[in-house]
C-alpha atoms as a PDB file:
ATOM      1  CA  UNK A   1      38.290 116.237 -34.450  1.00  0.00           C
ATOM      2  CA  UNK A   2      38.570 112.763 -34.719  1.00  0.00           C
ATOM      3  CA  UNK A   3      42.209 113.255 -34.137  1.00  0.00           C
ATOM      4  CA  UNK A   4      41.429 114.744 -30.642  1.00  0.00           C
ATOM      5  CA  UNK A   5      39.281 112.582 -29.655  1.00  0.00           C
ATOM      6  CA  UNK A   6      41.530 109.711 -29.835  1.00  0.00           C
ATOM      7  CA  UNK A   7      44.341 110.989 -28.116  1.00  0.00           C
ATOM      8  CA  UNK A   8      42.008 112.153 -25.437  1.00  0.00           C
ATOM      9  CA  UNK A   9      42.144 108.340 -24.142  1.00  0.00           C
ATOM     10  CA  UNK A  10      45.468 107.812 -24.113  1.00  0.00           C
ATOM     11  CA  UNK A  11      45.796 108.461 -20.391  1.00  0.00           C
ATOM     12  CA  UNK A  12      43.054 105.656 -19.536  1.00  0.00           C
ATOM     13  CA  UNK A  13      44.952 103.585 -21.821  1.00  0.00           C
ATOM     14  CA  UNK A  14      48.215 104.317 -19.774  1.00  0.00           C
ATOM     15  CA  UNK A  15      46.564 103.445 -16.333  1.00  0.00           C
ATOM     16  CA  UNK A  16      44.791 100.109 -18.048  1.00  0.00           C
ATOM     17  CA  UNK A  17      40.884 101.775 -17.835  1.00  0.00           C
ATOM     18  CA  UNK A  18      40.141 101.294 -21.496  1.00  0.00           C
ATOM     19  CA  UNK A  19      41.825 100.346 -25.221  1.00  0.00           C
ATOM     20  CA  UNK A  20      40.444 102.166 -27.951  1.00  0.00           C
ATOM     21  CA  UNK A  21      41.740 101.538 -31.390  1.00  0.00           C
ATOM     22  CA  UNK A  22      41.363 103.449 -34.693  1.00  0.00           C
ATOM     23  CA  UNK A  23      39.562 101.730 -37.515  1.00  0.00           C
ATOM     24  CA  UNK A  24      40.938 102.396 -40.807  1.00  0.00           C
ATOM     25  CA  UNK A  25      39.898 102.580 -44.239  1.00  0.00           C
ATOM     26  CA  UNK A  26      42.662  99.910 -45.746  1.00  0.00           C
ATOM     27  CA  UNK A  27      43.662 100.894 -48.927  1.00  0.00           C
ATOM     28  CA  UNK A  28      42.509 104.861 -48.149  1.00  0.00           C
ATOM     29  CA  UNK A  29      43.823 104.430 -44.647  1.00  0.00           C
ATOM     30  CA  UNK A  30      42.102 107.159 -43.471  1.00  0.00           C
ATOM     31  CA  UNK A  31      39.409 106.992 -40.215  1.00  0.00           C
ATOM     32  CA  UNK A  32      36.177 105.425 -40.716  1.00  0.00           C
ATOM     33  CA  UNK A  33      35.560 104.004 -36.943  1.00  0.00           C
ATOM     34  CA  UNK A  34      36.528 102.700 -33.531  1.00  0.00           C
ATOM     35  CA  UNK A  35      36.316  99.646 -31.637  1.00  0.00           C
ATOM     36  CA  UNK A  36      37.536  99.603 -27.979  1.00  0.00           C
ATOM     37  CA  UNK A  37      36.593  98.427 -24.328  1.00  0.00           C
ATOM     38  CA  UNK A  38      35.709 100.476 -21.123  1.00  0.00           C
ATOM     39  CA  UNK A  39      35.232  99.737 -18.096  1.00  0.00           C
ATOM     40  CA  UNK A  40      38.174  96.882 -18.126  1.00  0.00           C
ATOM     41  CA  UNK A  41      38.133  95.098 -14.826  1.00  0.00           C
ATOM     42  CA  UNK A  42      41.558  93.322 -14.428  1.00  0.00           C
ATOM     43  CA  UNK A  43      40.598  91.440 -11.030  1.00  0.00           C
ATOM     44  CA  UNK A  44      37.672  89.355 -13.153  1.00  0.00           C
ATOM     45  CA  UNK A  45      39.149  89.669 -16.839  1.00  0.00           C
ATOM     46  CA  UNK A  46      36.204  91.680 -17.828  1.00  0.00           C
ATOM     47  CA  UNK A  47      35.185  94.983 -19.908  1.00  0.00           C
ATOM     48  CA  UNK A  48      32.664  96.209 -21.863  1.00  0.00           C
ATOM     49  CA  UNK A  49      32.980  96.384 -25.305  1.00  0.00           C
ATOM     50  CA  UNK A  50      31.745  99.494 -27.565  1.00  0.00           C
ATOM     51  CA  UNK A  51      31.995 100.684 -31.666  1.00  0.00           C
ATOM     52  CA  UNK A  52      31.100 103.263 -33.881  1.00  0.00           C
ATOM     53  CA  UNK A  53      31.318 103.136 -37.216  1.00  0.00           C
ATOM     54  CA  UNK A  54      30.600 105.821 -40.023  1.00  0.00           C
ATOM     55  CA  UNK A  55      27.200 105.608 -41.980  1.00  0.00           C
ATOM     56  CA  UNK A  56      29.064 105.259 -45.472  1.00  0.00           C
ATOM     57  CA  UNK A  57      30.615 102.510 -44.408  1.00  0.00           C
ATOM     58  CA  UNK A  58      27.666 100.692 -42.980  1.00  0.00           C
ATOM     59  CA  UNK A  59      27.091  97.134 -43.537  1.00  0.00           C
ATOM     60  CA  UNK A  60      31.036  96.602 -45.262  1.00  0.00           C
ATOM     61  CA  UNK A  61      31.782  93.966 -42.731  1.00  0.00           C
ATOM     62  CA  UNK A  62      34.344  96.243 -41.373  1.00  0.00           C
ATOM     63  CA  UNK A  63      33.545  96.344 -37.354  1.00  0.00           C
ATOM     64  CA  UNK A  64      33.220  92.597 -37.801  1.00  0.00           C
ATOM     65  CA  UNK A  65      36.513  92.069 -38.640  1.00  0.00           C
ATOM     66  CA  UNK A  66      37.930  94.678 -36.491  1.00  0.00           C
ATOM     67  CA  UNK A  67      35.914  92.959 -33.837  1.00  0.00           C
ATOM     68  CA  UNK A  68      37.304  89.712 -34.651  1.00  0.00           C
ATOM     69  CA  UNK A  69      41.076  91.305 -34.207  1.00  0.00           C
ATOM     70  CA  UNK A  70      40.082  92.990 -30.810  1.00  0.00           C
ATOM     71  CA  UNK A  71      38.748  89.905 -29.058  1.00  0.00           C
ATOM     72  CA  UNK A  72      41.704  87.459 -30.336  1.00  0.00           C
ATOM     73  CA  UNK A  73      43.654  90.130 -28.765  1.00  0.00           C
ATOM     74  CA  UNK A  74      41.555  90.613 -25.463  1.00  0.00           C
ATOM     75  CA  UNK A  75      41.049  86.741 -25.069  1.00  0.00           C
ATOM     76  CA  UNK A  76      44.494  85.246 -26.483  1.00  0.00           C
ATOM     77  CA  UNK A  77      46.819  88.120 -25.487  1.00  0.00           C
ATOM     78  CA  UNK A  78      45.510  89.896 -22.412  1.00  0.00           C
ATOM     79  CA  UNK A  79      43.512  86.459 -20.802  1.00  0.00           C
ATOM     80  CA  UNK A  80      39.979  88.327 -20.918  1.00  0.00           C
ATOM     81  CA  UNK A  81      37.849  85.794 -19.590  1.00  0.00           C
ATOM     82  CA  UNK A  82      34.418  87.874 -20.747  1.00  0.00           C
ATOM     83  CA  UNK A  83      33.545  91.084 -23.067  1.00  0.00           C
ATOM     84  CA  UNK A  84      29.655  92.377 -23.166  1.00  0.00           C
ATOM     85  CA  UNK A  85      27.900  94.852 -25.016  1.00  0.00           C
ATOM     86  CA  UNK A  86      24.818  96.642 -25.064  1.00  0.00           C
ATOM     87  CA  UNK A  87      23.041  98.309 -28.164  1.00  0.00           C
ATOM     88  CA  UNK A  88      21.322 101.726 -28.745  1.00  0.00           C
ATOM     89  CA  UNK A  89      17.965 100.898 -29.406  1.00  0.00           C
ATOM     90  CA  UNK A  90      17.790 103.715 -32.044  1.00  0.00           C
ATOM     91  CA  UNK A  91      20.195 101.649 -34.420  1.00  0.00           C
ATOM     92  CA  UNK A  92      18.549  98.990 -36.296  1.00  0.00           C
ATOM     93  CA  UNK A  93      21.302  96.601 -37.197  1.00  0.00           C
END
């Protein structure tokens, strides 16, 4: 499943909608999140940034550091000038 559901972005990836990137377990190197951004607006340098990470791995510092990867890349690599995110309120970290 998880599988599927990345390749299903690869076409808004393509046309430059959204970058969604696997995060890996790294000695298993098997799935245990994502990281990506949506909504990417080019004209302003702008998207919205959005993660999921599995409950086992929970408070591992792992979407920090993948986070930390993503925005040198978004800020130093593509010229992002701003990334936001919002939070689910039913998640209490």
């Amino acid at each position: 499943m998880a599988e599927q559901w990345i390749a299903s972005h690869r076409e808004d990836f393509h046309k430059g909608k959204q970058l969604v990137f696997a995060i890996i377990h790294k000695i298993e190197k098997y799935l245990i999140g994502s990281i990506g951004v949506a909504n990417i607006q080019e004209r302003h340098g702008t998207a919205e940034l959005g993660y999921w990470i599995g409950k086992p791995y929970w408070g591992n510092g792992y979407c920090t550091e993948a986070g930390i990867t993503v925005f040198s890349y978004l800020f130093n690599v593509l010229n992002f000038n701003r990334v936001y995110a919002t939070h689910l309120s039913r998640n209490p970290a």
